[in-house]
N, C-alpha and C. Protein backbone atom coordinates (compact mmCIF):
# COMPACT_ATOMS: atom_id res chain seq x y z
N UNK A 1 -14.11 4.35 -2.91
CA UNK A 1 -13.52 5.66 -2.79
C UNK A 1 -14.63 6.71 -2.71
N UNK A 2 -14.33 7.73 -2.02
CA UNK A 2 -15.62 8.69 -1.68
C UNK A 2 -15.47 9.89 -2.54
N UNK A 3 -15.93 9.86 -3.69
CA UNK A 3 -15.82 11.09 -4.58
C UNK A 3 -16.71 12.10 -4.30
N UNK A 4 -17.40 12.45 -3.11
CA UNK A 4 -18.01 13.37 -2.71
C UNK A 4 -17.86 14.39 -2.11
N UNK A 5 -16.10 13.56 -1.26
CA UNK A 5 -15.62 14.38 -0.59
C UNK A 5 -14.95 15.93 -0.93
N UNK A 6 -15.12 16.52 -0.08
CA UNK A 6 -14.69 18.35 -0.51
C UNK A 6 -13.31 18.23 -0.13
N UNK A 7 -12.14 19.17 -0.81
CA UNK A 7 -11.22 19.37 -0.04
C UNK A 7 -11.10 20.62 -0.45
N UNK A 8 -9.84 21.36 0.65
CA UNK A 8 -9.64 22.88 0.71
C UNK A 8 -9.87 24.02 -0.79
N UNK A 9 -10.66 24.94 -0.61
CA UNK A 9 -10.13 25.61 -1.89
C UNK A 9 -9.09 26.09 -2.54
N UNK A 10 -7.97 26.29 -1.55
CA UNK A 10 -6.47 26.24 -2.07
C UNK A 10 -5.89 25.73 -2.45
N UNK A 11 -6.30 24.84 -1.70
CA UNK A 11 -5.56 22.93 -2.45
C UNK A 11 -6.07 22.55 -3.64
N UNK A 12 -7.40 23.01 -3.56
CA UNK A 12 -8.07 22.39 -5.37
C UNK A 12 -7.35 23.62 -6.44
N UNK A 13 -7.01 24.52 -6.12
CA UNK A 13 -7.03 25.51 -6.94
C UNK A 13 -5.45 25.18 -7.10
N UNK A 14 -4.63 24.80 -6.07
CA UNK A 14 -2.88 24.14 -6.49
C UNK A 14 -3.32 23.26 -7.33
N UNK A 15 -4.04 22.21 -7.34
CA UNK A 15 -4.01 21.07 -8.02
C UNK A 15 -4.24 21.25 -9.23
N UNK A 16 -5.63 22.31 -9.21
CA UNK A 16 -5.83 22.59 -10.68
C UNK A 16 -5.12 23.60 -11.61
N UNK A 17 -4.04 24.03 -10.84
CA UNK A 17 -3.17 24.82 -11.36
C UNK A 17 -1.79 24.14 -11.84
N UNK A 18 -2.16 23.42 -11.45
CA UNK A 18 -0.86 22.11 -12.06
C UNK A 18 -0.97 21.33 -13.05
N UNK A 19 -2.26 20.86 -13.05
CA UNK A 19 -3.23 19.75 -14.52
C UNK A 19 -3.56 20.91 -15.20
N UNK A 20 -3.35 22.32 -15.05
CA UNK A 20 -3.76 23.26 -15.84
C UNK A 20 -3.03 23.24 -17.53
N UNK A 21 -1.41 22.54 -17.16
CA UNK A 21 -0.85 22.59 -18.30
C UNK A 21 -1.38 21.31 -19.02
N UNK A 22 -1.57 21.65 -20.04
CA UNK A 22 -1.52 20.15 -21.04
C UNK A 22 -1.10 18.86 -21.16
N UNK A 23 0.35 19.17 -20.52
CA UNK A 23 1.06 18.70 -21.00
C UNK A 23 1.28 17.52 -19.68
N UNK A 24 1.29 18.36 -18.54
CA UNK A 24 1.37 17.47 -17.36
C UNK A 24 -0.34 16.89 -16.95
N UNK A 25 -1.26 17.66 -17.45
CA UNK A 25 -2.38 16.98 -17.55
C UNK A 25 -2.93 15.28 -18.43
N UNK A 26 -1.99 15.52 -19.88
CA UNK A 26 -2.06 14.45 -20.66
C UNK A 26 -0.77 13.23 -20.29
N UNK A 27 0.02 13.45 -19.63
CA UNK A 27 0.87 12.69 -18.60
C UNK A 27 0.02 12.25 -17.33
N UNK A 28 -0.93 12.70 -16.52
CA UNK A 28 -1.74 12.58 -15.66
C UNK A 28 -2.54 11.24 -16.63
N UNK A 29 -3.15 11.91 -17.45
CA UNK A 29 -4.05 10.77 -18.11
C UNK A 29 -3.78 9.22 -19.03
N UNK A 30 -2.36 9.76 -18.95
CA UNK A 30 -1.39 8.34 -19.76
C UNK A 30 -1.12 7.35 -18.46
N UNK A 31 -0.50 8.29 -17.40
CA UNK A 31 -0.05 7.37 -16.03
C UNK A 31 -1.28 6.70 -15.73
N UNK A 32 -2.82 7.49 -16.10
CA UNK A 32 -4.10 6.39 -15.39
C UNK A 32 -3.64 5.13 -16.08
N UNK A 33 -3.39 4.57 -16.97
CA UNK A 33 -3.59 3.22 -17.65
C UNK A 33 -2.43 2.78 -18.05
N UNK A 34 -1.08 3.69 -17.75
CA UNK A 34 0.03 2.67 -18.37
C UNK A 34 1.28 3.61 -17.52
N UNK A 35 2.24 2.70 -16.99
CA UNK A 35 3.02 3.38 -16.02
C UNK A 35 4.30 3.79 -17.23
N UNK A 36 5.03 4.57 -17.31
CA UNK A 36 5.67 5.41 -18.11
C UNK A 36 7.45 5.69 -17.43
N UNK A 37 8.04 5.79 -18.54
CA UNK A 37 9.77 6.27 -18.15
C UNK A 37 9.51 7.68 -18.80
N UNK A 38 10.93 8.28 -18.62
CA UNK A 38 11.11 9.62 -19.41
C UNK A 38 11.61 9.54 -20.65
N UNK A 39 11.87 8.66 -21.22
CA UNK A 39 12.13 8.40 -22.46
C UNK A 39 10.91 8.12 -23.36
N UNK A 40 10.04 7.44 -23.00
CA UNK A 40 8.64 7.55 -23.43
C UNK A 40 7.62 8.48 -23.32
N UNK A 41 8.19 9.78 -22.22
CA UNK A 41 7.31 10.38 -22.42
C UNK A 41 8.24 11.59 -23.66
N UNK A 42 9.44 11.50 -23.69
CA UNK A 42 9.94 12.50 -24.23
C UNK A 42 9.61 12.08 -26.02
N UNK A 43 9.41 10.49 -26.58
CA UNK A 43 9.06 10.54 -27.43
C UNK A 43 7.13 10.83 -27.92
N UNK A 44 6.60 10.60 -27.12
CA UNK A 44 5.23 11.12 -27.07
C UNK A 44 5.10 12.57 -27.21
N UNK A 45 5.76 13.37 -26.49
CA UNK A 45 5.70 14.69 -26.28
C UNK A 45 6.79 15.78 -27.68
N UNK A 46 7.88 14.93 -27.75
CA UNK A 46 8.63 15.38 -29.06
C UNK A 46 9.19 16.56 -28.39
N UNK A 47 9.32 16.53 -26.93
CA UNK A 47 9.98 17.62 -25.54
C UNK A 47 11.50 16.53 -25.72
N UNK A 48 12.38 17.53 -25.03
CA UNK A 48 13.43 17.61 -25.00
C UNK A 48 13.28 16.67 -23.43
N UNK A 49 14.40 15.87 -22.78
CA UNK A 49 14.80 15.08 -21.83
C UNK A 49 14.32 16.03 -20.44
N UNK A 50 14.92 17.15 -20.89
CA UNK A 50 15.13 18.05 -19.26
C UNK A 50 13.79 18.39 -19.19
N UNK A 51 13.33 19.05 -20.61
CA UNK A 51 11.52 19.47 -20.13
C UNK A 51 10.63 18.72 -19.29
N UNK A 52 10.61 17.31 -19.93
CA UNK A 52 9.93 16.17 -19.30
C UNK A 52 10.31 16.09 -18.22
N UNK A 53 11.12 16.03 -17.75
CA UNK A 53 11.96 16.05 -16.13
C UNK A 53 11.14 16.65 -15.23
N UNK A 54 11.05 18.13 -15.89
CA UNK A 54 10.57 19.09 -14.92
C UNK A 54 9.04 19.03 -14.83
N UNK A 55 8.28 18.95 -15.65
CA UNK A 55 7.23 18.67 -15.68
C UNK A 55 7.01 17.44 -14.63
N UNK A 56 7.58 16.40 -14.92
CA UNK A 56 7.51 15.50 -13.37
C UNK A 56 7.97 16.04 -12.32
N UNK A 57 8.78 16.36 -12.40
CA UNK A 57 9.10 16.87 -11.10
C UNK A 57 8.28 17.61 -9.92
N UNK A 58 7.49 18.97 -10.86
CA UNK A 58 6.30 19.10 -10.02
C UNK A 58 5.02 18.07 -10.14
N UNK A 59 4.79 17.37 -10.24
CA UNK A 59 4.14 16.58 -10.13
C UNK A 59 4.65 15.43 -9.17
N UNK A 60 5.89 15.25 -8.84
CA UNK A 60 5.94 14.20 -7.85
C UNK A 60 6.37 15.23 -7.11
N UNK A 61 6.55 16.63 -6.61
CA UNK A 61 6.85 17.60 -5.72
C UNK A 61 5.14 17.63 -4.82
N UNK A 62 4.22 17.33 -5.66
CA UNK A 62 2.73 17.12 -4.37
C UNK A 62 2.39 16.13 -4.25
N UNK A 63 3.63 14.96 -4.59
CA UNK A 63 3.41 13.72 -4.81
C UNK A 63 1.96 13.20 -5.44
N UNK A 64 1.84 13.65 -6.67
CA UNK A 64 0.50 13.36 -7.56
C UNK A 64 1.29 11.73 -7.82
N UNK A 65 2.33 11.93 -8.57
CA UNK A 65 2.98 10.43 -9.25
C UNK A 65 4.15 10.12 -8.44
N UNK A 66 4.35 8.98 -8.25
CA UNK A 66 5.43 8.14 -7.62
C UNK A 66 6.74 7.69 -8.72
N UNK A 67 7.41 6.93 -8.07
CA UNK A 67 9.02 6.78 -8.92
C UNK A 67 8.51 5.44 -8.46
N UNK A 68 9.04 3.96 -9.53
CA UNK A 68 9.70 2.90 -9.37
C UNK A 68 11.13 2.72 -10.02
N UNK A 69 11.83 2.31 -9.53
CA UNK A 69 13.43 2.30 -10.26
C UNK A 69 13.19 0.64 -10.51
N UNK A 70 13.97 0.64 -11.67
CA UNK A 70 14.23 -0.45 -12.37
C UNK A 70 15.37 -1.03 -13.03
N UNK A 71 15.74 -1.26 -12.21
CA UNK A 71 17.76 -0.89 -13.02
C UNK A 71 17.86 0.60 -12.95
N UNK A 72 18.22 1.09 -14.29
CA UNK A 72 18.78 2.43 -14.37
C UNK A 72 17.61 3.19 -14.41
N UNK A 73 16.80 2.74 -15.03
CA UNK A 73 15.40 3.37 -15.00
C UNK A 73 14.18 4.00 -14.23
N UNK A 74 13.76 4.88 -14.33
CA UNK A 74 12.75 5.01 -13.13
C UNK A 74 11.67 5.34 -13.87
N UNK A 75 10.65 4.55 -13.46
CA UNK A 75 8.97 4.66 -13.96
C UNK A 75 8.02 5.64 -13.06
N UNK A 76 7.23 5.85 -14.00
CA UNK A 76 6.06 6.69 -12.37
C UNK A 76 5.09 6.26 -13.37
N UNK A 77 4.38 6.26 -12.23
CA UNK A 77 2.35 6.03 -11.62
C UNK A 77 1.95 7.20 -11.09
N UNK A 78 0.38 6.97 -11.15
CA UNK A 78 0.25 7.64 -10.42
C UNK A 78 -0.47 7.40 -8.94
N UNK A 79 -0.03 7.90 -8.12
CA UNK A 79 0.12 7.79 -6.40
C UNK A 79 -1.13 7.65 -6.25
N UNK A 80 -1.89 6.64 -5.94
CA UNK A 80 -3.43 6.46 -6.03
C UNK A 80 -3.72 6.62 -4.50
N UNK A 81 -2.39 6.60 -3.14
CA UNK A 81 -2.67 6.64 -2.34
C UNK A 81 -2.52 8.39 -1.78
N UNK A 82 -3.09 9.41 -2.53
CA UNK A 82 -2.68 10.95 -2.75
C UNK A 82 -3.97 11.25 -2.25
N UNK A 83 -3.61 11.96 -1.04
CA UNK A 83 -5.28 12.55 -0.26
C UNK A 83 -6.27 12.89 -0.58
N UNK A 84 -5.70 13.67 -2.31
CA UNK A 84 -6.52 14.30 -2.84
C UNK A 84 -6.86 13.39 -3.97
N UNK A 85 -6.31 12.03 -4.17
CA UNK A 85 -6.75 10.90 -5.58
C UNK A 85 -7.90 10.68 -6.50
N UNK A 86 -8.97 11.03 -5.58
CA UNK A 86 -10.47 10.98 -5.72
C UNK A 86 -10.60 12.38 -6.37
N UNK A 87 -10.13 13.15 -6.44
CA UNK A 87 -10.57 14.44 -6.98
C UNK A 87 -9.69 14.23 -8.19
N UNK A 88 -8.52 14.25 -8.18
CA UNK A 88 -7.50 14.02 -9.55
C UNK A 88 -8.79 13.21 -10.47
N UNK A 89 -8.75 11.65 -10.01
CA UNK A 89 -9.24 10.62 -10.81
C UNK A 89 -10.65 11.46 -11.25
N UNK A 90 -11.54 12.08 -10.83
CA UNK A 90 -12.80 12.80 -11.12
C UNK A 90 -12.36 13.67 -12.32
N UNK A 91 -11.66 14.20 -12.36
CA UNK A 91 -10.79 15.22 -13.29
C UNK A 91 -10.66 14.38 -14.31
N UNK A 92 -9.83 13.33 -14.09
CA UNK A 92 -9.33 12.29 -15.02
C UNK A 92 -10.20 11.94 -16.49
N UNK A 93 -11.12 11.41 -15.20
CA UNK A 93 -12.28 10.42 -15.71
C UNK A 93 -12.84 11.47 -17.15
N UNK A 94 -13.40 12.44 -16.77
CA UNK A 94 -13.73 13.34 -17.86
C UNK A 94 -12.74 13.54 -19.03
N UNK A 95 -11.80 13.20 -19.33
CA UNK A 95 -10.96 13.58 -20.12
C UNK A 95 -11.15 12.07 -21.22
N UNK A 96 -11.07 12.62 -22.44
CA UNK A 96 -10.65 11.42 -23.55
C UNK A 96 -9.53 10.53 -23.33
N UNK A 97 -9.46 9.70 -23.85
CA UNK A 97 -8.25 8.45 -23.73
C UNK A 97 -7.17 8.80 -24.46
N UNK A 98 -5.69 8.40 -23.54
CA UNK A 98 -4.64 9.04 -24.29
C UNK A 98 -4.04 7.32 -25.01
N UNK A 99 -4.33 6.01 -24.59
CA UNK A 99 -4.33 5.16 -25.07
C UNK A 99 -3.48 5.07 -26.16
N UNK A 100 -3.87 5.40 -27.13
CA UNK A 100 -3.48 5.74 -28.70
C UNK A 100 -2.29 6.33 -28.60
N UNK A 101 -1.55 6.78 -28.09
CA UNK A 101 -0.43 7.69 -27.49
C UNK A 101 0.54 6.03 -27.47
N UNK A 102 0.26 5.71 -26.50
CA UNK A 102 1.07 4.32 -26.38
C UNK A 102 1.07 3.40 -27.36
N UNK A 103 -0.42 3.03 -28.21
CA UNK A 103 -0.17 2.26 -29.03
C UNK A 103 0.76 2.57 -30.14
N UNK A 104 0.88 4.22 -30.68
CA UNK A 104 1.97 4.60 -31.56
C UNK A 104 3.05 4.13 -31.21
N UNK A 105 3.32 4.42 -29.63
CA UNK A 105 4.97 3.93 -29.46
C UNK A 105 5.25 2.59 -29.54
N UNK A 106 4.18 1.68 -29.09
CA UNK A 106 4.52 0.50 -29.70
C UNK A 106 5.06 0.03 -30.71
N UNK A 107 3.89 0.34 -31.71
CA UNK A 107 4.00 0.14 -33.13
C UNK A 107 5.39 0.82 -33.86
N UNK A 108 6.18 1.91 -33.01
CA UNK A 108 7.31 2.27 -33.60
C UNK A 108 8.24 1.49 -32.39
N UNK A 109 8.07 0.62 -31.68
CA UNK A 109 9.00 -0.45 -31.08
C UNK A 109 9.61 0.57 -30.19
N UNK A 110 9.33 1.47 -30.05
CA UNK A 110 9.87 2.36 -28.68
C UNK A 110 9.16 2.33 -27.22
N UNK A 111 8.29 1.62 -27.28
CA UNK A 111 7.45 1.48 -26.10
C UNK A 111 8.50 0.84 -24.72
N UNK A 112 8.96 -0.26 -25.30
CA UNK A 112 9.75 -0.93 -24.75
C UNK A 112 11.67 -0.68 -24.28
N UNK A 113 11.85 0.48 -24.59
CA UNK A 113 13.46 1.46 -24.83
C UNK A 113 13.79 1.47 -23.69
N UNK A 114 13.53 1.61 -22.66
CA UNK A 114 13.91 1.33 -21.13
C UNK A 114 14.19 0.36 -20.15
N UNK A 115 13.89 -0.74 -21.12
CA UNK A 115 13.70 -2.21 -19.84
C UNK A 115 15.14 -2.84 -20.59
């Protein structure tokens, strides 16, 4: 992957105006290593169903993260095939591990509430 590459200053400045929130930033950094429902993120976050919603929502509105359905369920990733991926993941990379985030939900047997 070519992390050298430049893209538009408008476009970096949408992007970074989107990972600007916390909240969809530390969702950015959970989707690097573990693909996620809204029920898991709503217990991570201690957000209400609809918040979480919306918060994805723009995020799969520049298609940063993708949907898999699973039964009733729908998971997201994140869209590694996203023009701009190489710049996200650069972003990413700098950030601490949200890891620990998931292992809590494990350990409270909620990890698994969707399948």
């Amino acid at each position: 992957m070519n992390t050298t590459a430049t893209i538009d200053m408008q476009r970096a400045s949408q992007l970074l105006k989107l990972l600007g929130d916390q909240t969809r930033l530390t969702m950015m950094k959970l989707l690097q290593s573990h693909d996620c429902c809204v029920c898991e993120f709503v217990e991570i976050f201690k957000m209400s169903q609809p918040a979480i919603s919306q918060h994805l929502r723009k995020l799969r509105d520049i298609e940063l993260v993708k949907e898999t359905r699973k039964g009733k369920w729908i998971f997201y990733s994140i869209n590694e095939e996203h023009e701009d991926y190489s710049f996200i993941q650069s972003v990413l990379e700098r950030l601490p591990g949200q890891g620990g985030l998931v292992t809590e939900l494990e350990a409270q047997g909620l990890r698994i509430c969707c399948e």
